[in-house]
PDB file of N, CA and C in Angstrom:
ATOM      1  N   UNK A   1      53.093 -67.793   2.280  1.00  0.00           N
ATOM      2  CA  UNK A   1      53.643 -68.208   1.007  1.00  0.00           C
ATOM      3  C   UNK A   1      54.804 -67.284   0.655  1.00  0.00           C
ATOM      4  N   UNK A   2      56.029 -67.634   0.161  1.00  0.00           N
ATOM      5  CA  UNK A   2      57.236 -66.749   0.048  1.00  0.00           C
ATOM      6  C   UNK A   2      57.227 -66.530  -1.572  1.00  0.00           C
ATOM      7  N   UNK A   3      57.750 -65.614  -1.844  1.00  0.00           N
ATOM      8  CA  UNK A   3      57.632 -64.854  -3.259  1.00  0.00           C
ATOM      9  C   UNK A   3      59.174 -65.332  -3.349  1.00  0.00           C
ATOM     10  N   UNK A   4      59.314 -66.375  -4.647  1.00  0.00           N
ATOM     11  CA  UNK A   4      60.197 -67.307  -5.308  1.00  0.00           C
ATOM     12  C   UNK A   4      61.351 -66.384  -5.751  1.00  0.00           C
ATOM     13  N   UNK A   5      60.925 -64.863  -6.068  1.00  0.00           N
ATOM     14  CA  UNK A   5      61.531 -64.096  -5.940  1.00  0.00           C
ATOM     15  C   UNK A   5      62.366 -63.265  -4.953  1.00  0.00           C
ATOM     16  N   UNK A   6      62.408 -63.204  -3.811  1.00  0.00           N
ATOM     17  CA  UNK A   6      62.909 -62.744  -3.261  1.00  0.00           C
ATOM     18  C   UNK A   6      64.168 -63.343  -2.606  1.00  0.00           C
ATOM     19  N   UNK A   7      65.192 -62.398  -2.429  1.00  0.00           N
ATOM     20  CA  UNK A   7      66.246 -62.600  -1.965  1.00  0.00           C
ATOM     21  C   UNK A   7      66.217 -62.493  -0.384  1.00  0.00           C
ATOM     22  N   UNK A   8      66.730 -64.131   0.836  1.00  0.00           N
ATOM     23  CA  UNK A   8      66.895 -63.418   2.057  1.00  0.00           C
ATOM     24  C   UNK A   8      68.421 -63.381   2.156  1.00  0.00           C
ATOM     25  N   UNK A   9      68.912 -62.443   3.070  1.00  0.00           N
ATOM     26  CA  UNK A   9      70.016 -62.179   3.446  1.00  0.00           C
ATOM     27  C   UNK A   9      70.182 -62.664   5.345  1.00  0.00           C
ATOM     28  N   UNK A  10      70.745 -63.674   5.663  1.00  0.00           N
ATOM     29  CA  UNK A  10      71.006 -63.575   7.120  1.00  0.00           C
ATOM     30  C   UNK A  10      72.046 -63.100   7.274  1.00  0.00           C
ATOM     31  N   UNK A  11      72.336 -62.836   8.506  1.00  0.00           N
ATOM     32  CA  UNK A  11      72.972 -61.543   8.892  1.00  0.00           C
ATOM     33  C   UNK A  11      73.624 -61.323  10.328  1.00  0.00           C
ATOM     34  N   UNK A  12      73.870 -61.229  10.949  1.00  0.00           N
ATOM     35  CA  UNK A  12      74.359 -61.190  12.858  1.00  0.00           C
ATOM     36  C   UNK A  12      74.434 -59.660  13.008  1.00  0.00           C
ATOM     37  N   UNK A  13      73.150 -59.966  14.073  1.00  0.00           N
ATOM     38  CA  UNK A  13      73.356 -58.490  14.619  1.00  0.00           C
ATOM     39  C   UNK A  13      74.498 -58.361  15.818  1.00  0.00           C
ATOM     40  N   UNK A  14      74.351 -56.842  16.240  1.00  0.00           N
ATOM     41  CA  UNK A  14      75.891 -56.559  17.262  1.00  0.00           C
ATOM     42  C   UNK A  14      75.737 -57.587  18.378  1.00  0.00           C
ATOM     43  N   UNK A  15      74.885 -57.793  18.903  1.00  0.00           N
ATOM     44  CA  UNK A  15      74.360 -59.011  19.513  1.00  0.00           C
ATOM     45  C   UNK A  15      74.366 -60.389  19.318  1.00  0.00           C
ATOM     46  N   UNK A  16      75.025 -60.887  18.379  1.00  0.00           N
ATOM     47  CA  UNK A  16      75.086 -61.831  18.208  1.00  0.00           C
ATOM     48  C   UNK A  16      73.991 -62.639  17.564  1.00  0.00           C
ATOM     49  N   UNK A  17      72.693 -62.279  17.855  1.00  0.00           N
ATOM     50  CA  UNK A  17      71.958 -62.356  16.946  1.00  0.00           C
ATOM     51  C   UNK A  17      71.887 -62.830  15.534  1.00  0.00           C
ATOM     52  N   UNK A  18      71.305 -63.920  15.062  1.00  0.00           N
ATOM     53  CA  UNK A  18      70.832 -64.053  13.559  1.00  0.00           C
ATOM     54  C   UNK A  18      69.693 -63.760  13.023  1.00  0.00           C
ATOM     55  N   UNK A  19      70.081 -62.403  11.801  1.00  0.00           N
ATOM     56  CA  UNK A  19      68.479 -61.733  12.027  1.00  0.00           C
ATOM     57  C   UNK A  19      68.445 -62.042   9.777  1.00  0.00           C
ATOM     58  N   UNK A  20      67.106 -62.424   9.870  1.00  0.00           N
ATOM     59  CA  UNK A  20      66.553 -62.056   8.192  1.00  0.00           C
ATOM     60  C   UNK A  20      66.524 -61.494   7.218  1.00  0.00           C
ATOM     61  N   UNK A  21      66.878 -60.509   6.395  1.00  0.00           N
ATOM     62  CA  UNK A  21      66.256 -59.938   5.810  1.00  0.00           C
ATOM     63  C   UNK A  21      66.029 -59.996   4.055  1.00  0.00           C
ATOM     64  N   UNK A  22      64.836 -58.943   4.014  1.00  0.00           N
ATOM     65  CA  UNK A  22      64.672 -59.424   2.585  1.00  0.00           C
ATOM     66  C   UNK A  22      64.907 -58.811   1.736  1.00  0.00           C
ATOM     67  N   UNK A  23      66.304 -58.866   1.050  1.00  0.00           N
ATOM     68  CA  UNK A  23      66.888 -57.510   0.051  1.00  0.00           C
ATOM     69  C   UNK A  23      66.162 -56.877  -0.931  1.00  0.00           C
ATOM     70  N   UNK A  24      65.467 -55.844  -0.981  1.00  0.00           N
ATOM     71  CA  UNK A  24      64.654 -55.116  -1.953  1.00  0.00           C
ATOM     72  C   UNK A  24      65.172 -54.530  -2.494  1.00  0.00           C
ATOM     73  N   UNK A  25      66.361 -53.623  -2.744  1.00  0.00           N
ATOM     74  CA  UNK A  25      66.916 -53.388  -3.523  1.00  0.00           C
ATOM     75  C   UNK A  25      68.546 -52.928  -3.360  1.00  0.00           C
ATOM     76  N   UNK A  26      69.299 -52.568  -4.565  1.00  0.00           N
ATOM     77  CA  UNK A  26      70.666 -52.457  -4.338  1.00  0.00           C
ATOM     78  C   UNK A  26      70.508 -51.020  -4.997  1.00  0.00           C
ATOM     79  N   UNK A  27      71.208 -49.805  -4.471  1.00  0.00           N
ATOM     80  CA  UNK A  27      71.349 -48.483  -4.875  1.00  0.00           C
ATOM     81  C   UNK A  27      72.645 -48.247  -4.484  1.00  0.00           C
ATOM     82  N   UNK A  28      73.203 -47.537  -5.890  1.00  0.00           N
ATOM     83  CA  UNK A  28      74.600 -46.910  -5.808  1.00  0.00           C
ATOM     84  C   UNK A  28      74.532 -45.230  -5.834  1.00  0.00           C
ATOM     85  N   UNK A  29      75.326 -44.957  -4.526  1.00  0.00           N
ATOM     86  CA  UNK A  29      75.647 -43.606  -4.723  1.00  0.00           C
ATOM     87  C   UNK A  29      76.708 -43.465  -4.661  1.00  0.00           C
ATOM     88  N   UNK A  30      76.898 -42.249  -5.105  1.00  0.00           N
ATOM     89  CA  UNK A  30      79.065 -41.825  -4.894  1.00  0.00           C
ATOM     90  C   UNK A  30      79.743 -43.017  -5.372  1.00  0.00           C
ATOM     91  N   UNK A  31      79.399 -44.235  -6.349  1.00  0.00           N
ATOM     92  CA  UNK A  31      80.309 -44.893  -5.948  1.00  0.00           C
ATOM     93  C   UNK A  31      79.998 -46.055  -5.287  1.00  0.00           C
ATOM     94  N   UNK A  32      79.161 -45.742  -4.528  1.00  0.00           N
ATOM     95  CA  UNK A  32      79.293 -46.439  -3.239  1.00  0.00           C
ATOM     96  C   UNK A  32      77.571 -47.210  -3.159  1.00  0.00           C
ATOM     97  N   UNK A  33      78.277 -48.667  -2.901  1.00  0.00           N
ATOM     98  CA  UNK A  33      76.420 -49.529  -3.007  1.00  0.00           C
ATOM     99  C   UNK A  33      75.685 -49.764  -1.791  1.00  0.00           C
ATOM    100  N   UNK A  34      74.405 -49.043  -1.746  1.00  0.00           N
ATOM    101  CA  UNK A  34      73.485 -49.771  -0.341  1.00  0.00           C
ATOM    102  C   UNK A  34      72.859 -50.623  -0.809  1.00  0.00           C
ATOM    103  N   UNK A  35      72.250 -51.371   0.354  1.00  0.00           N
ATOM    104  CA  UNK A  35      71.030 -52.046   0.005  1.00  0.00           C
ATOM    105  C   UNK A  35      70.432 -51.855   1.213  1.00  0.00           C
ATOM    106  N   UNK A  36      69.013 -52.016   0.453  1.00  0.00           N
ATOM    107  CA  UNK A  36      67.801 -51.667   1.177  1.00  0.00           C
ATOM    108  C   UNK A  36      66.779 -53.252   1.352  1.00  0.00           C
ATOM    109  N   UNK A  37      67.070 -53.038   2.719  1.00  0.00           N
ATOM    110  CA  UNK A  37      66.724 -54.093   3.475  1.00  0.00           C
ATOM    111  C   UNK A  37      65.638 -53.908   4.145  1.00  0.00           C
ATOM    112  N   UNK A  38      64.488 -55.601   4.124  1.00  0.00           N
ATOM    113  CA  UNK A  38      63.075 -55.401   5.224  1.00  0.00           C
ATOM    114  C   UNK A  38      63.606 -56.590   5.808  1.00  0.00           C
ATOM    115  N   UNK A  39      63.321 -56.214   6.811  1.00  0.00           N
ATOM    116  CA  UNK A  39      62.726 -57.982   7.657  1.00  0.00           C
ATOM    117  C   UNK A  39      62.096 -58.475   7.619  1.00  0.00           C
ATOM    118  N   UNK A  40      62.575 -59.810   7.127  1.00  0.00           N
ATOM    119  CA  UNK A  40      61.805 -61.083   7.109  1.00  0.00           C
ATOM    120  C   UNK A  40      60.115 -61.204   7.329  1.00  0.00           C
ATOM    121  N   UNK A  41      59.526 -61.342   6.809  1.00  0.00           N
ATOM    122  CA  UNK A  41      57.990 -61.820   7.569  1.00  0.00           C
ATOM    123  C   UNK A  41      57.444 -60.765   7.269  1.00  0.00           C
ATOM    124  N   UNK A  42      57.664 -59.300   7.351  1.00  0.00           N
ATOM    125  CA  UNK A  42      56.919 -58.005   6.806  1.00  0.00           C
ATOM    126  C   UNK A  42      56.187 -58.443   5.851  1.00  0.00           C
ATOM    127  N   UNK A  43      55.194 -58.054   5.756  1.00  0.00           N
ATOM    128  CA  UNK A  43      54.021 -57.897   4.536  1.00  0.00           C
ATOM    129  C   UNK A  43      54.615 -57.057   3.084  1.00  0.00           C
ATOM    130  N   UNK A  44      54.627 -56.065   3.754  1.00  0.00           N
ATOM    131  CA  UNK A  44      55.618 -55.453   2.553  1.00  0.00           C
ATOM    132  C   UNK A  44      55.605 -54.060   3.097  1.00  0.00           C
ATOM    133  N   UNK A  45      56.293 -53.163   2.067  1.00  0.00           N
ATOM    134  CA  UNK A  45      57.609 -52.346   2.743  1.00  0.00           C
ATOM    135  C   UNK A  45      56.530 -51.091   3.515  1.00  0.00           C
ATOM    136  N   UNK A  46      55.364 -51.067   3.524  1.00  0.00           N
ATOM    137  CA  UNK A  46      54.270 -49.927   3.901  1.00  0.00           C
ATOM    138  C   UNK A  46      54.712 -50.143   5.559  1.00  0.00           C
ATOM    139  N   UNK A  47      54.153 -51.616   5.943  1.00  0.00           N
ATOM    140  CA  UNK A  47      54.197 -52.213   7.252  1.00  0.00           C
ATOM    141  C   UNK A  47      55.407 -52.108   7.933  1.00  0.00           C
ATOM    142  N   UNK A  48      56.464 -52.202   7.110  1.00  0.00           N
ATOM    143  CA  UNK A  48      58.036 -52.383   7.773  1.00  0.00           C
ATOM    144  C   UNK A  48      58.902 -51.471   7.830  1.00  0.00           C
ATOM    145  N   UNK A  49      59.942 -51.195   8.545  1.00  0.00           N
ATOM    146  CA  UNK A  49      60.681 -50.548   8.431  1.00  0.00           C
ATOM    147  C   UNK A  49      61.886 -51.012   7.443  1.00  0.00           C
ATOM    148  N   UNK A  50      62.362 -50.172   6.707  1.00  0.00           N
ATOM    149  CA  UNK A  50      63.453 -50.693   5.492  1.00  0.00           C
ATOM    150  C   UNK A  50      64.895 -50.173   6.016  1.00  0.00           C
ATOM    151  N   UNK A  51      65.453 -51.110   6.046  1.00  0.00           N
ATOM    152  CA  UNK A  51      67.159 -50.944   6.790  1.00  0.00           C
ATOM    153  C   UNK A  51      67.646 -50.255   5.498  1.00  0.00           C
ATOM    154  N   UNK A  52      68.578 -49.148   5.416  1.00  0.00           N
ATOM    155  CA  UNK A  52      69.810 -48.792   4.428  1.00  0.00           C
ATOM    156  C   UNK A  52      70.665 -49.148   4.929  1.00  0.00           C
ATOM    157  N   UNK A  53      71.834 -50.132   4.428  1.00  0.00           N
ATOM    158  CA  UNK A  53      73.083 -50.571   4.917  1.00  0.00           C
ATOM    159  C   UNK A  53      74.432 -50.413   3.675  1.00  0.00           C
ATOM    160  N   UNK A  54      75.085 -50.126   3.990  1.00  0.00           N
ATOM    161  CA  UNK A  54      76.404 -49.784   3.092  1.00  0.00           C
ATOM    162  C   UNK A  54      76.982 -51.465   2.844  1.00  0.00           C
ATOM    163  N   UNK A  55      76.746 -51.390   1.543  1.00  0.00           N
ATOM    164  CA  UNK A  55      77.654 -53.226   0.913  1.00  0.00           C
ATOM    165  C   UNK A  55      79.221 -52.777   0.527  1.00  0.00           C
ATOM    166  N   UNK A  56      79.331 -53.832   0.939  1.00  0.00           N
ATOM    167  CA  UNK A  56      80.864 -54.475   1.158  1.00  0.00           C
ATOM    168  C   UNK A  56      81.138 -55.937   0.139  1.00  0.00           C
ATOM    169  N   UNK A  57      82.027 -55.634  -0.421  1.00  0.00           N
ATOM    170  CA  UNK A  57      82.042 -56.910  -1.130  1.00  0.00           C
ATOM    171  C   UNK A  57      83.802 -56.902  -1.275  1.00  0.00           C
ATOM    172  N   UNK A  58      83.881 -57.957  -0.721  1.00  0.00           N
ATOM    173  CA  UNK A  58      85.285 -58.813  -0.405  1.00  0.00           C
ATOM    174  C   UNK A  58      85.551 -59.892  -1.240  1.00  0.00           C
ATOM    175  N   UNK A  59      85.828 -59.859  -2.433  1.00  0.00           N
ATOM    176  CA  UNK A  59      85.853 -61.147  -3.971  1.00  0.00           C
ATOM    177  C   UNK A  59      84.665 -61.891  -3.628  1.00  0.00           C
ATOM    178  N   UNK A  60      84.205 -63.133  -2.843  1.00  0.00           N
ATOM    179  CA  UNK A  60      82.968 -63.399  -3.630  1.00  0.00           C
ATOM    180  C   UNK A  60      82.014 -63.283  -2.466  1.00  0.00           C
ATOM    181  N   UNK A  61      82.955 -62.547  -1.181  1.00  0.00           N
ATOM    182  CA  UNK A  61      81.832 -62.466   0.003  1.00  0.00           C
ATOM    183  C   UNK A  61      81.435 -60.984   0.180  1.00  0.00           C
ATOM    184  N   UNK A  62      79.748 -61.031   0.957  1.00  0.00           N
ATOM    185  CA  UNK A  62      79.420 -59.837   1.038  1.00  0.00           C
ATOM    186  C   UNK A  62      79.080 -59.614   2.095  1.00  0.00           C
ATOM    187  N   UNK A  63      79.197 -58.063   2.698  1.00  0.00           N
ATOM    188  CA  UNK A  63      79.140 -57.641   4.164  1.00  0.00           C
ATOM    189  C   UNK A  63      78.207 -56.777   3.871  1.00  0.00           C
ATOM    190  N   UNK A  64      77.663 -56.190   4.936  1.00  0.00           N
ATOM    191  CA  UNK A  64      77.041 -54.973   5.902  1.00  0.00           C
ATOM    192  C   UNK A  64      77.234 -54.023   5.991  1.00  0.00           C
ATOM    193  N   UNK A  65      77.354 -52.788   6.119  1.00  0.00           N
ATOM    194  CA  UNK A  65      77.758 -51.934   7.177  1.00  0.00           C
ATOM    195  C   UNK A  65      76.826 -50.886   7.607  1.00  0.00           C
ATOM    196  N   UNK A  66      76.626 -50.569   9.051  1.00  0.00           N
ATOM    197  CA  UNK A  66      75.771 -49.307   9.443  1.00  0.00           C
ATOM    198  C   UNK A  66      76.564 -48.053   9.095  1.00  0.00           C
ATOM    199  N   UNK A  67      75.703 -46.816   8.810  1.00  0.00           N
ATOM    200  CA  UNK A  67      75.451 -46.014   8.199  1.00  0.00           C
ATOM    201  C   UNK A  67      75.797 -44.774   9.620  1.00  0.00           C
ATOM    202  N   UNK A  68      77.190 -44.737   9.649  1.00  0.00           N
ATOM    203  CA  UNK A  68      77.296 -44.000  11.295  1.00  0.00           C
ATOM    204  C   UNK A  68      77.044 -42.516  10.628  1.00  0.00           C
ATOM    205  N   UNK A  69      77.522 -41.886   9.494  1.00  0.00           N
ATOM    206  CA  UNK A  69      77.971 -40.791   9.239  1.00  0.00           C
ATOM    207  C   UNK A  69      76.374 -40.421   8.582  1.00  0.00           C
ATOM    208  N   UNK A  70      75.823 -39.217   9.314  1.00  0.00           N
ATOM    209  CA  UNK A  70      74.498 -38.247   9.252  1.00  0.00           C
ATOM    210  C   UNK A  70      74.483 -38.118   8.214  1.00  0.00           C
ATOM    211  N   UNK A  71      75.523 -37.390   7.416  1.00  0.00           N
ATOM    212  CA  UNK A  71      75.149 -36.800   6.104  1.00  0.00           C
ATOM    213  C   UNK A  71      75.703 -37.775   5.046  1.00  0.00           C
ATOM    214  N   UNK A  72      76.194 -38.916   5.308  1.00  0.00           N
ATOM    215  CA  UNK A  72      76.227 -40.037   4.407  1.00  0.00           C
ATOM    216  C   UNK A  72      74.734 -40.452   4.172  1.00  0.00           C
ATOM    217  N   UNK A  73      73.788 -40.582   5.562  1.00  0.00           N
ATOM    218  CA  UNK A  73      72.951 -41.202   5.407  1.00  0.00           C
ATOM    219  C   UNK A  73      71.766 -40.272   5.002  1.00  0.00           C
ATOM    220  N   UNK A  74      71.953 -39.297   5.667  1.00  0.00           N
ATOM    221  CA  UNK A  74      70.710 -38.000   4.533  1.00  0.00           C
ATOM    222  C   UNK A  74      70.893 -38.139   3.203  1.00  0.00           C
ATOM    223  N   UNK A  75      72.215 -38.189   2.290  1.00  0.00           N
ATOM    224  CA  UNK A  75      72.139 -38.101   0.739  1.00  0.00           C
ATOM    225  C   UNK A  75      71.954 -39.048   0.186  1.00  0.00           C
ATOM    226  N   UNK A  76      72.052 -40.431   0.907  1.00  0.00           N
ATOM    227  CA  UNK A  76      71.225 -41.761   0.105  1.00  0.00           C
ATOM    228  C   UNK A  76      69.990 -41.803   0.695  1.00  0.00           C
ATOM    229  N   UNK A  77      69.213 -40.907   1.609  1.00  0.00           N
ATOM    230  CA  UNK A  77      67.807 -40.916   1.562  1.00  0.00           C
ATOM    231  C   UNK A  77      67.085 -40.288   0.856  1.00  0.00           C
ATOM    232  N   UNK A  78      67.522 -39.086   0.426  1.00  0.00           N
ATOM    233  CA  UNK A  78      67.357 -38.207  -0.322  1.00  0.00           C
ATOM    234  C   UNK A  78      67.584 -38.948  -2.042  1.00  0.00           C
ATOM    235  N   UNK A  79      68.240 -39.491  -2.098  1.00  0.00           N
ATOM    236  CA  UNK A  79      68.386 -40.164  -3.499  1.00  0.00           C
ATOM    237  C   UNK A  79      66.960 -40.670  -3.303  1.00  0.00           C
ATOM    238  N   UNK A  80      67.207 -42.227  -2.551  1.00  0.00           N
ATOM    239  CA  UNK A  80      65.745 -43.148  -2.168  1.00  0.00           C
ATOM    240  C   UNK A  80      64.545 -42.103  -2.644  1.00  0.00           C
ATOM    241  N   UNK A  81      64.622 -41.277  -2.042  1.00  0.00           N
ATOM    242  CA  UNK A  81      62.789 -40.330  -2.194  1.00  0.00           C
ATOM    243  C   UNK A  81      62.972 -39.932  -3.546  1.00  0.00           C
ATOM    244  N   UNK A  82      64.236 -39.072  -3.834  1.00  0.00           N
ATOM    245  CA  UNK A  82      64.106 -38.841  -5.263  1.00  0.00           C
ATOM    246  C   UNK A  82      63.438 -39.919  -6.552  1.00  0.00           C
ATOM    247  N   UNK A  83      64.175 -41.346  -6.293  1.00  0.00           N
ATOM    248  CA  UNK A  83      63.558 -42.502  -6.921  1.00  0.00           C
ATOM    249  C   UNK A  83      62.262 -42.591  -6.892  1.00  0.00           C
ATOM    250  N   UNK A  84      61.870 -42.870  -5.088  1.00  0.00           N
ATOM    251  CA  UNK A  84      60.393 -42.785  -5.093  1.00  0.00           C
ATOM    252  C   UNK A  84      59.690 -41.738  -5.889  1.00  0.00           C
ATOM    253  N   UNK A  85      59.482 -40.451  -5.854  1.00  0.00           N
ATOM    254  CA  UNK A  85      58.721 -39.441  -6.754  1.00  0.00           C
ATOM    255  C   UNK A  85      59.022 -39.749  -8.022  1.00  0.00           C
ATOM    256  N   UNK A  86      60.231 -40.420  -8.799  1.00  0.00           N
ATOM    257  CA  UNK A  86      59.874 -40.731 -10.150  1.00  0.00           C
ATOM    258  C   UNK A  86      59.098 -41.749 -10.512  1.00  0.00           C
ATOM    259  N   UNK A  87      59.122 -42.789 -10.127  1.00  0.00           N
ATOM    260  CA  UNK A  87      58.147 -43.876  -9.993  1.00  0.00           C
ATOM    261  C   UNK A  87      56.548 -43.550  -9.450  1.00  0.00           C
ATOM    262  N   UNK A  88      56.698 -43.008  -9.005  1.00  0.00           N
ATOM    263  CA  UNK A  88      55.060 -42.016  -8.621  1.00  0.00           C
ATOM    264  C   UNK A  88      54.447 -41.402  -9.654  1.00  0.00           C
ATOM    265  N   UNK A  89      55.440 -40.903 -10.641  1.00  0.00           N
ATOM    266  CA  UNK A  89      54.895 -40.183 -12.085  1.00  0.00           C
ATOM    267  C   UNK A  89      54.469 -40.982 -12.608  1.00  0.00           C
TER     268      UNK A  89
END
């Protein structure tokens, strides 16, 4: 049964690939917006692994992007956990 709520996003992987996912949330750092992505069919986010991808938005279209740079991607994880422990309170 799919939750009426949720947003999927398809997507092409480097492969050519058309892959699912199910946008859980949008986080801005620097400026700058990720979203945090599961795949499709996951139970929920315990079971799955959650993609961080850098959004792109081109007037009314929206892109992708992987996360090449280490310490780009340590300080929006580090945000992520920070979130998590407030929501834990």
């Amino acid at each position: 049964m799919t939750n009426k709520n949720e947003q999927l996003i398809e997507t092409t992987d480097e492969d050519g690939n058309k892959v699912t996912f199910e946008l859980i949330d949008i986080v801005t750092v620097d400026d700058v917006e990720y979203a945090l992505l599961l795949p499709a069919g996951e139970k929920n986010e315990e079971e799955g692994e959650i993609l961080v991808m850098r959004l792109k938005k081109d007037g009314e279209e929206f892109s992708f992007e992987l996360i090449d740079d280490d310490a780009e991607f340590n300080k929006i994880a580090e945000y992520i956990e920070e979130l998590e422990d407030e929501t834990e309170d």
